[in-house]
PDB file of N, CA and C in Angstrom:
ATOM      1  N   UNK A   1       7.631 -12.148  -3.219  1.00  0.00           N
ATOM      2  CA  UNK A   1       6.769 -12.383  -2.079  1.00  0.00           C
ATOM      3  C   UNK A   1       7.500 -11.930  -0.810  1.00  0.00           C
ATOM      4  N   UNK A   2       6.846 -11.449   0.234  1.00  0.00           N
ATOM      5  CA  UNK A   2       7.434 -11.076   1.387  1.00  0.00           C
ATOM      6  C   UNK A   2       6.263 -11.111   2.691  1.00  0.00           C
ATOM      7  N   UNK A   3       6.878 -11.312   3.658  1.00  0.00           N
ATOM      8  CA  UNK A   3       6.260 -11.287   4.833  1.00  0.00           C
ATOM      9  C   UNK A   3       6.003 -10.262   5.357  1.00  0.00           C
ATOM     10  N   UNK A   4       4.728  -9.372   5.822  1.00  0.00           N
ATOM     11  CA  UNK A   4       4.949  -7.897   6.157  1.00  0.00           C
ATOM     12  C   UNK A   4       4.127  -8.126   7.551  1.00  0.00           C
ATOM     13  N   UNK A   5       4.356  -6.838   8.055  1.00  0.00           N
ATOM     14  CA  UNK A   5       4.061  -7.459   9.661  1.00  0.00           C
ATOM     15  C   UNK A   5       3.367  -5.490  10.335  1.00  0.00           C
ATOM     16  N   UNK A   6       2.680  -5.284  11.075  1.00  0.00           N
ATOM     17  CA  UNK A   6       2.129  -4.261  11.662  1.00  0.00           C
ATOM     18  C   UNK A   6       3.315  -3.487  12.222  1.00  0.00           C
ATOM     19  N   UNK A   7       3.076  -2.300  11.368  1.00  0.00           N
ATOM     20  CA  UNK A   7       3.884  -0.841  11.827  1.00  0.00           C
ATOM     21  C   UNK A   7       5.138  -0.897  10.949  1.00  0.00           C
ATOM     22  N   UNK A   8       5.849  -2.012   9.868  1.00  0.00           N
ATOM     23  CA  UNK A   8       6.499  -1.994   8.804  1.00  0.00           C
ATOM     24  C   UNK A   8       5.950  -0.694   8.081  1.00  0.00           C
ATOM     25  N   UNK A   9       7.517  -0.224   7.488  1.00  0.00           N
ATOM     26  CA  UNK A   9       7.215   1.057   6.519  1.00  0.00           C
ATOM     27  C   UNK A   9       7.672   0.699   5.275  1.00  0.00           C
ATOM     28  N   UNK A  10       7.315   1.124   3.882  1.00  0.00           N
ATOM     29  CA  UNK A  10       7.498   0.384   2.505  1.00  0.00           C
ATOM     30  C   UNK A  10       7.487   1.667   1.981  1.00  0.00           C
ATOM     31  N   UNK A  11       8.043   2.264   0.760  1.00  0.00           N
ATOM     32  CA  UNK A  11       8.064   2.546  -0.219  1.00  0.00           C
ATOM     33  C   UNK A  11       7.979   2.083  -1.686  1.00  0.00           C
ATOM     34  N   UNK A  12       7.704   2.891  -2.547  1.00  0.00           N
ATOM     35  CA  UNK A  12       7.527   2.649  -3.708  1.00  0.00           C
ATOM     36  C   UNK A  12       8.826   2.786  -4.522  1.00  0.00           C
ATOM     37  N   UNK A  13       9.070   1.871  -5.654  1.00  0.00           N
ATOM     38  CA  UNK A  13      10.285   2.034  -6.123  1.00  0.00           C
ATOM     39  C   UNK A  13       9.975   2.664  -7.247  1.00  0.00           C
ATOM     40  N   UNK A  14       8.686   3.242  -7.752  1.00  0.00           N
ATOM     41  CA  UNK A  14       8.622   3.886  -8.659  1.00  0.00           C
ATOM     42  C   UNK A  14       8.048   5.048  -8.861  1.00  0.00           C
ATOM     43  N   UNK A  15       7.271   5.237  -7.735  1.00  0.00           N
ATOM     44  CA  UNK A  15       6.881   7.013  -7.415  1.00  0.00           C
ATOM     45  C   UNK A  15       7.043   7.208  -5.814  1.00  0.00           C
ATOM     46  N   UNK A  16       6.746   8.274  -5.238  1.00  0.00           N
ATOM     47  CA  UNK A  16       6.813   8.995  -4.029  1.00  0.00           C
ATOM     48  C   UNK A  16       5.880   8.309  -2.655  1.00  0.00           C
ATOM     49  N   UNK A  17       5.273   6.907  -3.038  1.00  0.00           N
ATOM     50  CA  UNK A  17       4.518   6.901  -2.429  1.00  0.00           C
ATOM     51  C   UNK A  17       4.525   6.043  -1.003  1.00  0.00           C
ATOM     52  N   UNK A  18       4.724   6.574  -0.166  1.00  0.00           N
ATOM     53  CA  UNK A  18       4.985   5.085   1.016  1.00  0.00           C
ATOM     54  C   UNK A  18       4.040   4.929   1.778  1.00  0.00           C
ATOM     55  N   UNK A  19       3.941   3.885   2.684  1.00  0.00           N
ATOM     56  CA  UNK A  19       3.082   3.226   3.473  1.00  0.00           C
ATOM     57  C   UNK A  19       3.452   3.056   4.817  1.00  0.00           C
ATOM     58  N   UNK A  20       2.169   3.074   6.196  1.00  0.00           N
ATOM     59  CA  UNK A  20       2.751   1.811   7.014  1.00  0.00           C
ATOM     60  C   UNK A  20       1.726   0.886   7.097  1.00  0.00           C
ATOM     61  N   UNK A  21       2.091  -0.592   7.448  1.00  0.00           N
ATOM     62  CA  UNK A  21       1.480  -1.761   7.459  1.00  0.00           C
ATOM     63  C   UNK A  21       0.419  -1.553   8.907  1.00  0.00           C
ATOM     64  N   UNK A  22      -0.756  -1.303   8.717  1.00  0.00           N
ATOM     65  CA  UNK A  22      -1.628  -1.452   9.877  1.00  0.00           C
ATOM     66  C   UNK A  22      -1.638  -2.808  10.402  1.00  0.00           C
ATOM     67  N   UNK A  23      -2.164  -3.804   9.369  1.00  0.00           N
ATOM     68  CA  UNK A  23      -2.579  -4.961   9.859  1.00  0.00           C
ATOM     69  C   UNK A  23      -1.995  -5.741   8.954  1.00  0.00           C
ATOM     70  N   UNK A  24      -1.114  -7.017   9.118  1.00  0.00           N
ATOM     71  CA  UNK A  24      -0.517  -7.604   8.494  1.00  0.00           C
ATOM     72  C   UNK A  24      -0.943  -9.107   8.180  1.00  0.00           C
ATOM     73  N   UNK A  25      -0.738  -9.661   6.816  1.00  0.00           N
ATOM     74  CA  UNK A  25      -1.654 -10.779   7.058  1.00  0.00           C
ATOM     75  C   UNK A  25      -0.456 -12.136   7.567  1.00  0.00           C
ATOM     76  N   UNK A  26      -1.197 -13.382   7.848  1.00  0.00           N
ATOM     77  CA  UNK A  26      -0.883 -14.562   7.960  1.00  0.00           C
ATOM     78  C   UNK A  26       0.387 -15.104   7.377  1.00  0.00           C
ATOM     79  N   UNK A  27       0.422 -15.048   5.449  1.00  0.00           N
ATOM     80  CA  UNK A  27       0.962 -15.413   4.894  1.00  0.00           C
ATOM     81  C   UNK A  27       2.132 -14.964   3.869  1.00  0.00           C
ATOM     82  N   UNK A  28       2.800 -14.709   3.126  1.00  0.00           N
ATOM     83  CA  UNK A  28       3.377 -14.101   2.295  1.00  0.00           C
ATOM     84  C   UNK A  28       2.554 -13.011   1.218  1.00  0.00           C
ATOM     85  N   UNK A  29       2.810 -12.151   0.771  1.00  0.00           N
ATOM     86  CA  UNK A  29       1.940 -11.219   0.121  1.00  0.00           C
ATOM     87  C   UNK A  29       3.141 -10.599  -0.680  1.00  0.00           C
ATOM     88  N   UNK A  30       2.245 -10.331  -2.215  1.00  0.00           N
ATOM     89  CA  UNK A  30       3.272  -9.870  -3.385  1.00  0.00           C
ATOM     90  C   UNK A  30       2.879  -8.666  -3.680  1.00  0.00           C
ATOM     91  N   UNK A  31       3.412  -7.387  -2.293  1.00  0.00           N
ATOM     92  CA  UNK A  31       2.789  -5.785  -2.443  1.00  0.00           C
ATOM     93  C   UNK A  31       3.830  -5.067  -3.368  1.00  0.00           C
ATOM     94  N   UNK A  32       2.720  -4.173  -4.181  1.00  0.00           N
ATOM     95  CA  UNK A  32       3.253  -3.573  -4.704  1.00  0.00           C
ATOM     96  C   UNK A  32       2.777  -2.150  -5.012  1.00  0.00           C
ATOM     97  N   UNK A  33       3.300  -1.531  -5.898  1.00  0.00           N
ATOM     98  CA  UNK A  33       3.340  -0.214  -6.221  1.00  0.00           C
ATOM     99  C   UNK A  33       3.436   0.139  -7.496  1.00  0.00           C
ATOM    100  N   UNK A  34       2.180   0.690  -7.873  1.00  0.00           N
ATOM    101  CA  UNK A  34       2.449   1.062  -9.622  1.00  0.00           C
ATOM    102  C   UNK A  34       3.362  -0.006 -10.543  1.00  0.00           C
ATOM    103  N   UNK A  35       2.923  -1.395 -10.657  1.00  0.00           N
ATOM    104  CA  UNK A  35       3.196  -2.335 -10.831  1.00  0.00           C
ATOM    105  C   UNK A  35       4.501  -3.213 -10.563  1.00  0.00           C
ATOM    106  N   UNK A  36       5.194  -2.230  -9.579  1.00  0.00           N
ATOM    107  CA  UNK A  36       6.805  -2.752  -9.250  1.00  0.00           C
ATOM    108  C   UNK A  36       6.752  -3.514  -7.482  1.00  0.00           C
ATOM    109  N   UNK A  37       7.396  -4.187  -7.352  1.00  0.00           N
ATOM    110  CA  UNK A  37       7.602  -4.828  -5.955  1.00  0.00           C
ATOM    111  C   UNK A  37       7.948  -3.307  -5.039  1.00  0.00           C
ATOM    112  N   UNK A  38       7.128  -3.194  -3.800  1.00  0.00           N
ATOM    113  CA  UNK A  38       7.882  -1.988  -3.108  1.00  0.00           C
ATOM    114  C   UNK A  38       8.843  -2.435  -2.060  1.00  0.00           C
ATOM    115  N   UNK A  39       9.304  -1.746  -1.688  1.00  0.00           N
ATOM    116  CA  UNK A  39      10.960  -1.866  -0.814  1.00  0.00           C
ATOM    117  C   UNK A  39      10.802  -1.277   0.394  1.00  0.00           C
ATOM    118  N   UNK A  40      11.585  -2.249   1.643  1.00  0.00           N
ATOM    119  CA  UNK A  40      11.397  -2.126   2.627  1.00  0.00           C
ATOM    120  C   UNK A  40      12.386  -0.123   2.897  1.00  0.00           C
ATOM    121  N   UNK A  41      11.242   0.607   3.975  1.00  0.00           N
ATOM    122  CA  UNK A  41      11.476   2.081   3.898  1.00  0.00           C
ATOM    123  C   UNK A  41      13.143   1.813   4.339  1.00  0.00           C
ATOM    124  N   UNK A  42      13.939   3.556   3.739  1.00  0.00           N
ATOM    125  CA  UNK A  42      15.450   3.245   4.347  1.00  0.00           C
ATOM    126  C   UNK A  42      16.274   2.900   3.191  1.00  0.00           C
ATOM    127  N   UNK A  43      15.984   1.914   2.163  1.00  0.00           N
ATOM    128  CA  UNK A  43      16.070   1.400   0.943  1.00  0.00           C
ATOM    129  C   UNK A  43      16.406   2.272  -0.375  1.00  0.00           C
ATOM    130  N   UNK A  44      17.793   2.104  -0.895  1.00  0.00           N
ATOM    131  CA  UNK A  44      17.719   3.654  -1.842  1.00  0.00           C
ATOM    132  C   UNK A  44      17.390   3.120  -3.012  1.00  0.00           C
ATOM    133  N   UNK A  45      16.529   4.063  -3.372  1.00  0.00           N
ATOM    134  CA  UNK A  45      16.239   3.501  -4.768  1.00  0.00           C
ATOM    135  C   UNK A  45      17.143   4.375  -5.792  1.00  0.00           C
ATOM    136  N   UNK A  46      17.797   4.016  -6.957  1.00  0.00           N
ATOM    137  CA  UNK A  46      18.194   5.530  -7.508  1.00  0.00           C
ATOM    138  C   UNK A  46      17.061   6.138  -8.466  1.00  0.00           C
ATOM    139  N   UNK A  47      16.195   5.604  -9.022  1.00  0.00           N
ATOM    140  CA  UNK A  47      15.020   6.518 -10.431  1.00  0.00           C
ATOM    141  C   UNK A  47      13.854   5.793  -9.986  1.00  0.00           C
ATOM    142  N   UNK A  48      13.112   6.748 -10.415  1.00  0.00           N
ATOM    143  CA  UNK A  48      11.703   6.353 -10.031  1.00  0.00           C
ATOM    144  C   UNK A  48      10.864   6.485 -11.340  1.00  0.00           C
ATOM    145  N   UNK A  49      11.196   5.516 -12.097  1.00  0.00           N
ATOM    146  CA  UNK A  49      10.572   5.545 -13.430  1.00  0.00           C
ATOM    147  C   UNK A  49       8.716   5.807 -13.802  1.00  0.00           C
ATOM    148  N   UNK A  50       8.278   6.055 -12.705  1.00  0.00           N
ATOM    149  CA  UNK A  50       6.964   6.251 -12.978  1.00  0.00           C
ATOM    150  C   UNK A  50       6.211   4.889 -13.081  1.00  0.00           C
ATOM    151  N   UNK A  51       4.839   4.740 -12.586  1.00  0.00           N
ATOM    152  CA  UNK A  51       4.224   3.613 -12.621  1.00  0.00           C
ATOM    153  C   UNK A  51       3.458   2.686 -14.262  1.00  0.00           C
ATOM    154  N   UNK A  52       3.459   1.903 -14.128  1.00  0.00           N
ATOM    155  CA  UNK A  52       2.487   0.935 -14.986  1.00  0.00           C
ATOM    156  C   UNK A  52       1.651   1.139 -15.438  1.00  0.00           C
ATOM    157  N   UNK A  53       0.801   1.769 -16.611  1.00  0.00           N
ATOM    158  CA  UNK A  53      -0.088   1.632 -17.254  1.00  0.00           C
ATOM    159  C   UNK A  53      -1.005   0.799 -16.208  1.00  0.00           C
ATOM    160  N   UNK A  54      -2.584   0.795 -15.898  1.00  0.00           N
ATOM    161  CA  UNK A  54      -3.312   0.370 -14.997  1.00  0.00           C
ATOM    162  C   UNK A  54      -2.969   0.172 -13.678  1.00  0.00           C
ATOM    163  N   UNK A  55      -2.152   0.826 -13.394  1.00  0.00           N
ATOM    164  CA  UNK A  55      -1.642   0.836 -11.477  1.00  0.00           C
ATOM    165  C   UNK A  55      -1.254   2.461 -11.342  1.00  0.00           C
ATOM    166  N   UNK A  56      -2.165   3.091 -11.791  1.00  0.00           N
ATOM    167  CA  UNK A  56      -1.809   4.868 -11.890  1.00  0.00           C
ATOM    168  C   UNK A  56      -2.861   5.310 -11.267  1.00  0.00           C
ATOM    169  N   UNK A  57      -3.438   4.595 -10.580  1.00  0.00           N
ATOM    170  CA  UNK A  57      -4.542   5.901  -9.822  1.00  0.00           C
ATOM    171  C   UNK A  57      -4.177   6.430  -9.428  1.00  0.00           C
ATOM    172  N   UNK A  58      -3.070   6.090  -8.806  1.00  0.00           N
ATOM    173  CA  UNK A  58      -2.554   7.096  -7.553  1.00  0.00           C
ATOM    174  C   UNK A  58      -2.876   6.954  -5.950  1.00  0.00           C
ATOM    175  N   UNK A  59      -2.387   7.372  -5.015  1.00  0.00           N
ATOM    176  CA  UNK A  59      -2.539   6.943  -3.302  1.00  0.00           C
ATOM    177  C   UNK A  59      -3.009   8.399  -3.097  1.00  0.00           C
ATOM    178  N   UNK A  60      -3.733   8.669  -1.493  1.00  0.00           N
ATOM    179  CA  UNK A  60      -3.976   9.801  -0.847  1.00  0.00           C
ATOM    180  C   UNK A  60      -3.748   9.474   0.470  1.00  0.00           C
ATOM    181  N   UNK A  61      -2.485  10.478   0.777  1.00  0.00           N
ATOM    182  CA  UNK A  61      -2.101  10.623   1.878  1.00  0.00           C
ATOM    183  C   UNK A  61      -2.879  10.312   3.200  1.00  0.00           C
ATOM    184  N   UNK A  62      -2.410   9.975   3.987  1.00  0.00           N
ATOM    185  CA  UNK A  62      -4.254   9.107   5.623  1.00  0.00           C
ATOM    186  C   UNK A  62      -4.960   8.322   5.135  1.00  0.00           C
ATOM    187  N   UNK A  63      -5.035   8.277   3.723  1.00  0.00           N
ATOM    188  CA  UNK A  63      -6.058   7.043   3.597  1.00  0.00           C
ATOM    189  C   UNK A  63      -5.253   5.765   3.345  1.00  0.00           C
ATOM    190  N   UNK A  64      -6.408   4.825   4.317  1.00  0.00           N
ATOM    191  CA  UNK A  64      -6.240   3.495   4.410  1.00  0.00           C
ATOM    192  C   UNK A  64      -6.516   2.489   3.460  1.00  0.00           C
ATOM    193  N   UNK A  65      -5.745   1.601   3.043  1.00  0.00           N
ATOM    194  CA  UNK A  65      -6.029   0.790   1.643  1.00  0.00           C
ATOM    195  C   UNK A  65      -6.217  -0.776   2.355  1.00  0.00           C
ATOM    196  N   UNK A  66      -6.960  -1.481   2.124  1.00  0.00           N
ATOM    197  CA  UNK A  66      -7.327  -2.742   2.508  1.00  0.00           C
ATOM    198  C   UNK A  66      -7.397  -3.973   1.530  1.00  0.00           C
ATOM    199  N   UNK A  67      -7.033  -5.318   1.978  1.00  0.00           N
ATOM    200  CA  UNK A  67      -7.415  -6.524   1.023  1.00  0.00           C
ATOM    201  C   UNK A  67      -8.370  -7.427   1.940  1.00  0.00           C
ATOM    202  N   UNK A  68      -9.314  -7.463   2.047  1.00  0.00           N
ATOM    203  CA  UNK A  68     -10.496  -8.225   2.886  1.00  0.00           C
ATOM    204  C   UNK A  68     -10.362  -9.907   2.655  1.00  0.00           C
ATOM    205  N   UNK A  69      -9.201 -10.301   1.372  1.00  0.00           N
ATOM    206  CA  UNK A  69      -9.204 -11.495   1.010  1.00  0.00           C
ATOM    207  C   UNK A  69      -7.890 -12.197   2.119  1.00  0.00           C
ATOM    208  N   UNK A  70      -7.174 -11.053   2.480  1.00  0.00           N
ATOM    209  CA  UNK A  70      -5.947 -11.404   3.255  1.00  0.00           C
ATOM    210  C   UNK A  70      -5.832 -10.902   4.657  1.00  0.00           C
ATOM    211  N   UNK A  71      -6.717  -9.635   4.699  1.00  0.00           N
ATOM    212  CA  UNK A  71      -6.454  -9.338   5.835  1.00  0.00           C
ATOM    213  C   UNK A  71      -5.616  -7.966   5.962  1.00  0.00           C
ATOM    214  N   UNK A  72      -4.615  -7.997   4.843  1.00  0.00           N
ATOM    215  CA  UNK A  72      -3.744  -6.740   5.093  1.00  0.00           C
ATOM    216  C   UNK A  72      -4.569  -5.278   4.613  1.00  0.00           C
ATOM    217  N   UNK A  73      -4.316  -4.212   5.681  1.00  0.00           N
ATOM    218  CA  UNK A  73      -4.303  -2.886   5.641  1.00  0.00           C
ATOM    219  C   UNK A  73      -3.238  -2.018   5.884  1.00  0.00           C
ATOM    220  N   UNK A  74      -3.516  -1.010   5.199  1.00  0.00           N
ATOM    221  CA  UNK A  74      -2.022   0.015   5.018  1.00  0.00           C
ATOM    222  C   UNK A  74      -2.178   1.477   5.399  1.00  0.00           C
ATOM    223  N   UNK A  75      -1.794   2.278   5.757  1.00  0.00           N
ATOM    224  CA  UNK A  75      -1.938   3.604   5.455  1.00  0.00           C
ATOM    225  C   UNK A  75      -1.228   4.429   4.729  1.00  0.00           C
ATOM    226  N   UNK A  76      -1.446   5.160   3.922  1.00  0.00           N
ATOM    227  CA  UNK A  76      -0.517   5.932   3.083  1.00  0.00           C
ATOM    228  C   UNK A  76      -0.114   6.921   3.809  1.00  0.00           C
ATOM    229  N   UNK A  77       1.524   7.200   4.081  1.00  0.00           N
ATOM    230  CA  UNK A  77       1.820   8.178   4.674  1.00  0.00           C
ATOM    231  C   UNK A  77       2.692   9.138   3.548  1.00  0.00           C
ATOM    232  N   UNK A  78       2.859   9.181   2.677  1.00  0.00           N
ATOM    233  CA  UNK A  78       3.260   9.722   1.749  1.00  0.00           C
ATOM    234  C   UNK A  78       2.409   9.599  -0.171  1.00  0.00           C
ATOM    235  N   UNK A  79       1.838  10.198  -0.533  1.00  0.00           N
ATOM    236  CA  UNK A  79       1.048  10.317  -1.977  1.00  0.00           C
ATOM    237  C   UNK A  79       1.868  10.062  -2.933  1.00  0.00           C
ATOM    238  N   UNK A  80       1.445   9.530  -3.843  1.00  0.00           N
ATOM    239  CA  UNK A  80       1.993   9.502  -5.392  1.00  0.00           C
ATOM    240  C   UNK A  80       0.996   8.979  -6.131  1.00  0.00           C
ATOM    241  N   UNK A  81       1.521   8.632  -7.810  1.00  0.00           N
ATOM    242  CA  UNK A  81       1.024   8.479  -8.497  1.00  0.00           C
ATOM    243  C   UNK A  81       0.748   6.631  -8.821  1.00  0.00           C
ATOM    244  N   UNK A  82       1.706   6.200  -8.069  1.00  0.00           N
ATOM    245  CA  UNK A  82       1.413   4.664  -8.549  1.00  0.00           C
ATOM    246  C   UNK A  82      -0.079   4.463  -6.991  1.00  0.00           C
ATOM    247  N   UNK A  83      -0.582   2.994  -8.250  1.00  0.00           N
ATOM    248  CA  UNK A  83      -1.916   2.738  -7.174  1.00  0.00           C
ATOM    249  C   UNK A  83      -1.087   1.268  -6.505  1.00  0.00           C
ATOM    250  N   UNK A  84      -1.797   1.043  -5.409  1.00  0.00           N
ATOM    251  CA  UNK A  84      -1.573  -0.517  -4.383  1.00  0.00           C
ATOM    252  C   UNK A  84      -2.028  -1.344  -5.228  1.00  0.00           C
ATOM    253  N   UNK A  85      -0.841  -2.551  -4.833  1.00  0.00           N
ATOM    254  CA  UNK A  85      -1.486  -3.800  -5.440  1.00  0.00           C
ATOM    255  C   UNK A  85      -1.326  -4.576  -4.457  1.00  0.00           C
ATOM    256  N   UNK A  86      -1.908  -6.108  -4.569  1.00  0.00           N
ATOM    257  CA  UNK A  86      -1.567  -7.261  -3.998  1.00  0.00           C
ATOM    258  C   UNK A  86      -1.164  -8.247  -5.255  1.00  0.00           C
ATOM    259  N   UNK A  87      -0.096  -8.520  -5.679  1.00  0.00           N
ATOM    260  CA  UNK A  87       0.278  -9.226  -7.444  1.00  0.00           C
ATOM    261  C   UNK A  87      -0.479  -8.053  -8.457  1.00  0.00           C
ATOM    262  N   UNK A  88      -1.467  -8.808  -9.247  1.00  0.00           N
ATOM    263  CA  UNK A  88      -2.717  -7.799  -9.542  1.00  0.00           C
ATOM    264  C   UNK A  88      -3.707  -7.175  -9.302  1.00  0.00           C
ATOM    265  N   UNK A  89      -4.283  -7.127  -8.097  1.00  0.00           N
ATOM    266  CA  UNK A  89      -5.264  -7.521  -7.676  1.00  0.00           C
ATOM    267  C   UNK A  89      -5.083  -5.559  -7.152  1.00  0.00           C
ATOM    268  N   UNK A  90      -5.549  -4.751  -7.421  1.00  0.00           N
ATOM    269  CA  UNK A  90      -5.361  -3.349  -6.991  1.00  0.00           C
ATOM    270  C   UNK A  90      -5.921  -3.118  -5.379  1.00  0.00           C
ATOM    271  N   UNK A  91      -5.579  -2.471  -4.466  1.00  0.00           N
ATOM    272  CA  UNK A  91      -6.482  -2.527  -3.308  1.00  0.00           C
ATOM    273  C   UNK A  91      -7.032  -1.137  -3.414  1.00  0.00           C
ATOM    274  N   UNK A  92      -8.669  -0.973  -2.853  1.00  0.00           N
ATOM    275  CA  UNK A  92      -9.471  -0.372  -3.026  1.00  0.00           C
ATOM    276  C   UNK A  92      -9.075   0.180  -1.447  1.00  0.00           C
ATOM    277  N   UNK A  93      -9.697   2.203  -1.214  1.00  0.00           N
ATOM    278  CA  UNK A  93      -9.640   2.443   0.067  1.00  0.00           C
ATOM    279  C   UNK A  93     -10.533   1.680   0.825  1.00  0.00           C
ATOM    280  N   UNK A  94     -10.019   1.773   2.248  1.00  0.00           N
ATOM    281  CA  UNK A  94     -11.017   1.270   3.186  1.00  0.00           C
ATOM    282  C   UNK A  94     -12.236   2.004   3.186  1.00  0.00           C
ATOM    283  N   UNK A  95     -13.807   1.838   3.386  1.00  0.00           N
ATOM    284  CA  UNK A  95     -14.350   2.541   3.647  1.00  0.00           C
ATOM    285  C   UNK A  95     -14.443   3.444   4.907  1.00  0.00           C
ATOM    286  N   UNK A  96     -14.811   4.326   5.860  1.00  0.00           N
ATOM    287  CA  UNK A  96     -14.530   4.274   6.894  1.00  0.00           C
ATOM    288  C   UNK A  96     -15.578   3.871   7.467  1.00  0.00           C
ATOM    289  N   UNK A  97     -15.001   3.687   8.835  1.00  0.00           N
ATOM    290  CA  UNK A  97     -15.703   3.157  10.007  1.00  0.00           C
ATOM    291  C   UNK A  97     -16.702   3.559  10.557  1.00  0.00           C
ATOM    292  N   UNK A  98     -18.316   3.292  10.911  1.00  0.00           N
ATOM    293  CA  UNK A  98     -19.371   4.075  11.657  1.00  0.00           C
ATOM    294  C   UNK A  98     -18.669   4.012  12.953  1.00  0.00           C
ATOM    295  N   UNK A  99     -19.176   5.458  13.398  1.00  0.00           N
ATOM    296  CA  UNK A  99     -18.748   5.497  15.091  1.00  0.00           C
ATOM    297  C   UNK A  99     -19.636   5.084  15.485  1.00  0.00           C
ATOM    298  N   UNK A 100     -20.364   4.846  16.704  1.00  0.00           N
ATOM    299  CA  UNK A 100     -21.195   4.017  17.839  1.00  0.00           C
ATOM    300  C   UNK A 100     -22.008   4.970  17.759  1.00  0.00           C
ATOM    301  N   UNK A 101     -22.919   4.777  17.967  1.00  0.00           N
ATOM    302  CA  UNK A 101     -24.257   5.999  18.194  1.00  0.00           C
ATOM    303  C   UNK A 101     -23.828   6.489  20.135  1.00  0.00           C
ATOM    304  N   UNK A 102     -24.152   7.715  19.911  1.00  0.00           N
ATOM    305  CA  UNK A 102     -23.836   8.387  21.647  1.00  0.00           C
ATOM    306  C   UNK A 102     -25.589   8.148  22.431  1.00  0.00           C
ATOM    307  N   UNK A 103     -26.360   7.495  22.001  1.00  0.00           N
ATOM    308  CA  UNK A 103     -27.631   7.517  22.827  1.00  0.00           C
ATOM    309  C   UNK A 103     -27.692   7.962  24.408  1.00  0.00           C
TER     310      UNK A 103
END
């Protein structure tokens, strides 16, 4: 479990994939990466054994990943093959945002 907080950077300890924390929630949160705990960015990992069976979707680079149950959003600033988690719980992209109508 860890406390993550807005504009924190994370990596994955098991593929290429990192993050930054848009919006951070309240409480402790168990993020992860292709089923492994990810590590605060800076952090050496030495092997990147590849992700977990059901945490392989994979990330896309700019897109934003969200948990609506907590609050936390992320952006992927680097792609790979492991998918976001919260424990198990996979996070789905954000949808995006309607702009305002220009009337």
């Amino acid at each position: 479990m860890m406390q993550v907080r807005s504009g924190q950077r994370y990596v994955s300890a098991v593929c290429a994939t990192s993050i930054v924390v848009v919006k951070g929630p309240s409480s402790d949160i168990d993020l992860k990466c292709g089923g492994t705990a990810m590590v605060a960015a800076g952090t050496d990992v030495d092997s990147r054994p590849g992700p977990a069976a059901g945490y392989d979707q994979g990330t896309i680079i700019g897109k934003r990943y969200w948990d609506e149950k907590t609050g936390l959003e992320v952006v992927c600033t680097s792609a790979g093959p492991g998918s976001l988690s919260l424990g198990d719980r996979v996070l789905p992209e954000r949808p995006p945002q309607p702009l305002p109508s220009s009337d």
